[in-house]
Protein backbone atom coordinates (compact mmCIF):
# COMPACT_ATOMS: atom_id res chain seq x y z
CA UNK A 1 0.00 0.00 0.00
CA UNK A 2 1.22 3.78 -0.80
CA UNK A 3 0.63 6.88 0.82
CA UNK A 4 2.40 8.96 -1.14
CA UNK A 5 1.38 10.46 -4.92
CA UNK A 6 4.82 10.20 -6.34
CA UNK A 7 8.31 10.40 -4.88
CA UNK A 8 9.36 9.87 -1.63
CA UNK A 9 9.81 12.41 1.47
CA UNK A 10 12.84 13.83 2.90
CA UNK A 11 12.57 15.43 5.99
CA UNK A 12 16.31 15.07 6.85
CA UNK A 13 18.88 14.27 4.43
CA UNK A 14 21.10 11.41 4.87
CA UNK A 15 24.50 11.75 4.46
CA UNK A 16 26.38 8.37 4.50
CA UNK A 17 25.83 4.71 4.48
CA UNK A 18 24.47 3.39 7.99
CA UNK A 19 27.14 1.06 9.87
CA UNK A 20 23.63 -1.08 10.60
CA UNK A 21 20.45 -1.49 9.18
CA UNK A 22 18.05 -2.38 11.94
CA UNK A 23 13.91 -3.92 10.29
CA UNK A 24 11.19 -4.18 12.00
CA UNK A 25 9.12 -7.46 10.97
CA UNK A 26 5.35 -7.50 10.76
CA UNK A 27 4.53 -4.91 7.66
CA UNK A 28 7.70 -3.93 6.83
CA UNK A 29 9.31 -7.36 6.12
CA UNK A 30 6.20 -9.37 5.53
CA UNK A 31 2.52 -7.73 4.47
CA UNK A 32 1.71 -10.13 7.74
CA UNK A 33 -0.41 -7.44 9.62
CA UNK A 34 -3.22 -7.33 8.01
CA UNK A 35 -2.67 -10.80 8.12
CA UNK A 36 -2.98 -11.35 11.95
CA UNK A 37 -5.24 -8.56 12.47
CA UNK A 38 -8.07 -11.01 10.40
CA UNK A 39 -7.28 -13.78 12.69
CA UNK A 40 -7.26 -11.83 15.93
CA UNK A 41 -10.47 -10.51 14.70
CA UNK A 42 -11.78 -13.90 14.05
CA UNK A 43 -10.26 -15.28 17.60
CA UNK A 44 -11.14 -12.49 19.80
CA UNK A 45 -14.97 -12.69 18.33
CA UNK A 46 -14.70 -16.26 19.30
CA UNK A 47 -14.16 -14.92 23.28
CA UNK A 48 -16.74 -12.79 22.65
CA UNK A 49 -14.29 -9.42 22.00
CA UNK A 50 -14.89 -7.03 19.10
CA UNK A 51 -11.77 -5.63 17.94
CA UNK A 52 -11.58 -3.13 15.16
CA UNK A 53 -9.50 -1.79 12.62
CA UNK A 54 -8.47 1.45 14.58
CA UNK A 55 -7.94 -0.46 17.92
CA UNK A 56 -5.62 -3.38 16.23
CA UNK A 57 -3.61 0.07 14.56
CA UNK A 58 -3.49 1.63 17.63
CA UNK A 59 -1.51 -1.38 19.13
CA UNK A 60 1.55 -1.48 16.29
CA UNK A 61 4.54 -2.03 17.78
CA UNK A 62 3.58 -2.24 21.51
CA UNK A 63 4.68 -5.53 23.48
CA UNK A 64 4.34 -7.01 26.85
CA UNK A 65 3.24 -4.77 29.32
CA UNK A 66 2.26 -2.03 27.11
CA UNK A 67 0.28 -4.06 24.90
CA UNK A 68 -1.67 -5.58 27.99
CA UNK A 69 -2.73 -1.87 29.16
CA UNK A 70 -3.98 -0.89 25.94
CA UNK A 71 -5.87 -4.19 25.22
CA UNK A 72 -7.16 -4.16 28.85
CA UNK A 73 -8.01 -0.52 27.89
CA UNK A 74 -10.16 -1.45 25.22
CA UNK A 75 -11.53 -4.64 25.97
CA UNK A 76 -11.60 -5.15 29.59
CA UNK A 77 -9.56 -6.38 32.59
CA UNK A 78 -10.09 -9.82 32.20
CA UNK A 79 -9.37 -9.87 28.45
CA UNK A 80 -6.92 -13.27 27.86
CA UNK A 81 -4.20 -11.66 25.55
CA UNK A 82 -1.73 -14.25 25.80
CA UNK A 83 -4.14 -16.73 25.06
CA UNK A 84 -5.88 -15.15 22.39
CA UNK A 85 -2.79 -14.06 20.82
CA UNK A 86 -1.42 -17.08 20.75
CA UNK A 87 -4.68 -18.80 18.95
CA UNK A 88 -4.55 -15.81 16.31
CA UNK A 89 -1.00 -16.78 15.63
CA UNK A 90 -1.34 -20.30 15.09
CA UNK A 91 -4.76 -19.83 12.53
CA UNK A 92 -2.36 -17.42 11.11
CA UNK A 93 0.34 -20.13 10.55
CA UNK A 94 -1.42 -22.09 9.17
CA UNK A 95 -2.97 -19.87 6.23
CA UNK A 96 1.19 -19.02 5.88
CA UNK A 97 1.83 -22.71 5.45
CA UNK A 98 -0.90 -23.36 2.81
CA UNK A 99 -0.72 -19.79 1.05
CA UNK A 100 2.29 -18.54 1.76
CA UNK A 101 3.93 -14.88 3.50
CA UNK A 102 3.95 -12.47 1.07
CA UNK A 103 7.25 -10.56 1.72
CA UNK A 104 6.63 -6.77 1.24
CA UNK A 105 8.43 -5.22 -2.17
CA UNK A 106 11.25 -4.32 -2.54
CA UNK A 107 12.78 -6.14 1.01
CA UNK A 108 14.44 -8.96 -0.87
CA UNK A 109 16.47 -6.84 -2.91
CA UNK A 110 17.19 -4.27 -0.36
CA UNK A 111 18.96 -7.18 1.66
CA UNK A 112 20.76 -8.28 -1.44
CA UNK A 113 22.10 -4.62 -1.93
CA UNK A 114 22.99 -4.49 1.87
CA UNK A 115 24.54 -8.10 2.03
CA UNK A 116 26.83 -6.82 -1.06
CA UNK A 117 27.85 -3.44 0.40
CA UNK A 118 28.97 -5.61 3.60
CA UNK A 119 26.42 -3.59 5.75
CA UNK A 120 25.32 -5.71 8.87
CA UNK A 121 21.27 -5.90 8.94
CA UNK A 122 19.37 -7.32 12.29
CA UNK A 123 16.08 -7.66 13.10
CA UNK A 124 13.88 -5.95 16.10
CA UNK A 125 10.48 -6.82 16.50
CA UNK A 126 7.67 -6.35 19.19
CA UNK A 127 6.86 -9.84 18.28
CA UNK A 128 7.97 -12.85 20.21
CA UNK A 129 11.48 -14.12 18.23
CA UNK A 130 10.59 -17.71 17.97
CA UNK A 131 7.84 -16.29 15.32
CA UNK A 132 10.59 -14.00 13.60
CA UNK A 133 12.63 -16.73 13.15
CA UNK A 134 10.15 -19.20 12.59
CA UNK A 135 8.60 -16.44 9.69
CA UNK A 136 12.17 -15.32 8.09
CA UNK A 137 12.94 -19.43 7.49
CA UNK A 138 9.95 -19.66 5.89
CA UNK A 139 10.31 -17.39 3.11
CA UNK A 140 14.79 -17.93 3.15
CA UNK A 141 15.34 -14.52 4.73
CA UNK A 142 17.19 -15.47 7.97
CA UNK A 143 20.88 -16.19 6.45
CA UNK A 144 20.74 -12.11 5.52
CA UNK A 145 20.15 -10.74 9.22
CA UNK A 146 23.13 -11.40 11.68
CA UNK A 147 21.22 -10.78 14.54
CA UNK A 148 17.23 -11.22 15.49
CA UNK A 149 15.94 -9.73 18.47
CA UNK A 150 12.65 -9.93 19.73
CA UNK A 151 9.91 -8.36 21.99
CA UNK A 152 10.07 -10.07 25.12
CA UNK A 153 13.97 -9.24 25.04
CA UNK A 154 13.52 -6.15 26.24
CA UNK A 155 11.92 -4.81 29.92
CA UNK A 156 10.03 -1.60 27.72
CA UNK A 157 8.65 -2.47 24.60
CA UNK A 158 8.26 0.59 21.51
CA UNK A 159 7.93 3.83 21.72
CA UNK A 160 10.56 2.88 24.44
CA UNK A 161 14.28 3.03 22.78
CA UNK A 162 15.25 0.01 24.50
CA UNK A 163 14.91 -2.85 21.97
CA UNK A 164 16.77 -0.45 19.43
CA UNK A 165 19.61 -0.15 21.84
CA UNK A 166 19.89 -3.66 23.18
CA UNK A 167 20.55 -4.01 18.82
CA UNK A 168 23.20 -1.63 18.58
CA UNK A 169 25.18 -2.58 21.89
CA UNK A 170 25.19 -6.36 20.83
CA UNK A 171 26.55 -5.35 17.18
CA UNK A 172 28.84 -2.67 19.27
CA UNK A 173 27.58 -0.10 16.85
CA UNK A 174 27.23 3.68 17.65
CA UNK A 175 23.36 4.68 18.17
CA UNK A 176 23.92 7.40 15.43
CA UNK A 177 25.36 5.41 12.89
CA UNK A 178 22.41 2.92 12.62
CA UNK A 179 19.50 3.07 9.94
CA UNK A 180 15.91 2.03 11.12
CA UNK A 181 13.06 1.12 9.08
CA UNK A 182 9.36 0.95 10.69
CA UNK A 183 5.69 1.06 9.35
CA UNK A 184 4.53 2.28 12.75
CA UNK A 185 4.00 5.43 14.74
CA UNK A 186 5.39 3.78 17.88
CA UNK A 187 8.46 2.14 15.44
CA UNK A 188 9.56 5.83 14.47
CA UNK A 189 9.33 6.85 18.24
CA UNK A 190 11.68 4.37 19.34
CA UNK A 191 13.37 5.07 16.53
CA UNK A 192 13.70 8.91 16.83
CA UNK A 193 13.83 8.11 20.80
CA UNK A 194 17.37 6.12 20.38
CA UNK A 195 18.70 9.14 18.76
CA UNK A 196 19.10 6.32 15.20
CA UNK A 197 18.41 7.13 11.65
CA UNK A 198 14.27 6.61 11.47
CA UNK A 199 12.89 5.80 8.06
CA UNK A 200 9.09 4.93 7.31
CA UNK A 201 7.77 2.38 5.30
CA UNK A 202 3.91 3.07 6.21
CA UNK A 203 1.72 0.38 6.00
CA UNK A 204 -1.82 0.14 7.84
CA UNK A 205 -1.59 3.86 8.65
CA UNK A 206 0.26 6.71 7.39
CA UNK A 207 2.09 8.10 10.08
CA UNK A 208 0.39 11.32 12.03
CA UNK A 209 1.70 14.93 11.47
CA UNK A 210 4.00 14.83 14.58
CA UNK A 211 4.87 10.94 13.76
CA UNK A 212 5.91 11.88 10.34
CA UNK A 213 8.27 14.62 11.65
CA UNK A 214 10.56 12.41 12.91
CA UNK A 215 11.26 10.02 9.99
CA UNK A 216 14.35 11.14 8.37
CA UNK A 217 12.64 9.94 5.28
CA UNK A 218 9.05 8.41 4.40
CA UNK A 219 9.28 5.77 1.11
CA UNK A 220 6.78 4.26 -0.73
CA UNK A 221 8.61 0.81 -0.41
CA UNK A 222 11.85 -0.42 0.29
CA UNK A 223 13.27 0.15 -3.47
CA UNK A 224 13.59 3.80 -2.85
CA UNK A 225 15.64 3.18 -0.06
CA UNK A 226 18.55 1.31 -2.80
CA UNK A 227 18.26 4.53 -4.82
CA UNK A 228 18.96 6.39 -1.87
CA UNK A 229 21.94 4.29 -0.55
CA UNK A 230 23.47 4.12 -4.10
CA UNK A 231 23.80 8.20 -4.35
CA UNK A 232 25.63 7.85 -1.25
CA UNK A 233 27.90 5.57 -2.55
């Protein structure tokens, strides 16, 4: 999906290649939120839950704690995420095994261009890292990312900086040098947050005015982001 009528926008101009290229998973790797958000729709109307478009948007990158307070927000105290979330996740694995993950465009041949200019990628992602890793073999992505980090790795989960750092100190990279791209408003917090390089890849939702602010850039998909790279070259 594209937000934007034509080219992409700059808000801050990059000036060299990152050190490290840090993804976030769900919509930005894979087109796997709209994905889940159909089966936690489906499972949560099973409990007897109604969960919306603009409530499943509103939770985008949150994890653990922060996740529980927001779904407890909107559905109640006794709503069962963990249990719930975990029955969305298996009726989504099993549409993945029969249909496939659709990997969003551009990804595979961003990693390509990385791998080839010797720039380290990882992966941090709200979601649990047995399902990163589990989703990245799948489609024959994990060999590209030398390290995969995931949400319950981390005490504060996005807008937090934390999971961003925990990244950079394990690859012993400097916060600055360090690229990060995220489809969601709490992604580009944590992002912005851990003083990194924040680029947005919308997906559900274009980021808000404020949101968009602090994306060093905004693309349409992760090709722009080679013809960015390249002029830096």
């Amino acid at each position: 999906m594209s937000y934007l009528n034509n080219d992409y926008i700059v808000n801050r101009p990059i000036s060299e290649l990152p050190k490290l290229v840090i993804f976030d998973m769900d919509g930005l790797i894979f087109d796997s939120e709209c994905l889940f958000m159909k089966h936690l729709i489906k499972i949560a109307n099973e409990y007897g839950y109604t969960i919306t478009k603009e409530m499943y948007v509103n939770t985008l990158g949150l994890a653990g704690e922060n996740l529980r307070k927001k779904m407890n927000e909107y559905c109640g105290p006794d709503y069962p995420l963990r249990e719930i979330g975990e029955k969305s996740r298996v009726s989504m694995k099993e549409e993945i095994m029969t249909d496939g993950l659709p990997v969003k465009p551009g990804i595979r041949d961003l990693l390509e261009y990385l791998k080839n200019k010797e720039i380290p990628v990882a992966v941090a992602s709200s979601s649990p890292k047995r399902h990163v890793t589990e989703y990245l073999e799948i489609t024959g992505l994990l060999n590209y990312f030398r390290l995969v980090i995931g949400g319950e790795s981390v005490a504060n989960s996005k807008p937090a900086p934390d999971i961003f750092f925990k990244v950079a100190d394990e690859l012993h990279m400097p916060f600055n040098k360090c690229m990060v791209l995220e489809d969601s408003e709490n992604g580009i917090r944590a992002a912005y947050n851990a003083r990194m390089i924040p680029v947005c890849i919308p997906d559900l939702k274009y980021p808000c005015d404020d949101v968009a602010g602090l994306a060093d850039i905004i693309l349409n998909d992760a090709n722009e982001l080679i013809d960015i790279l390249e002029k830096l070259d």
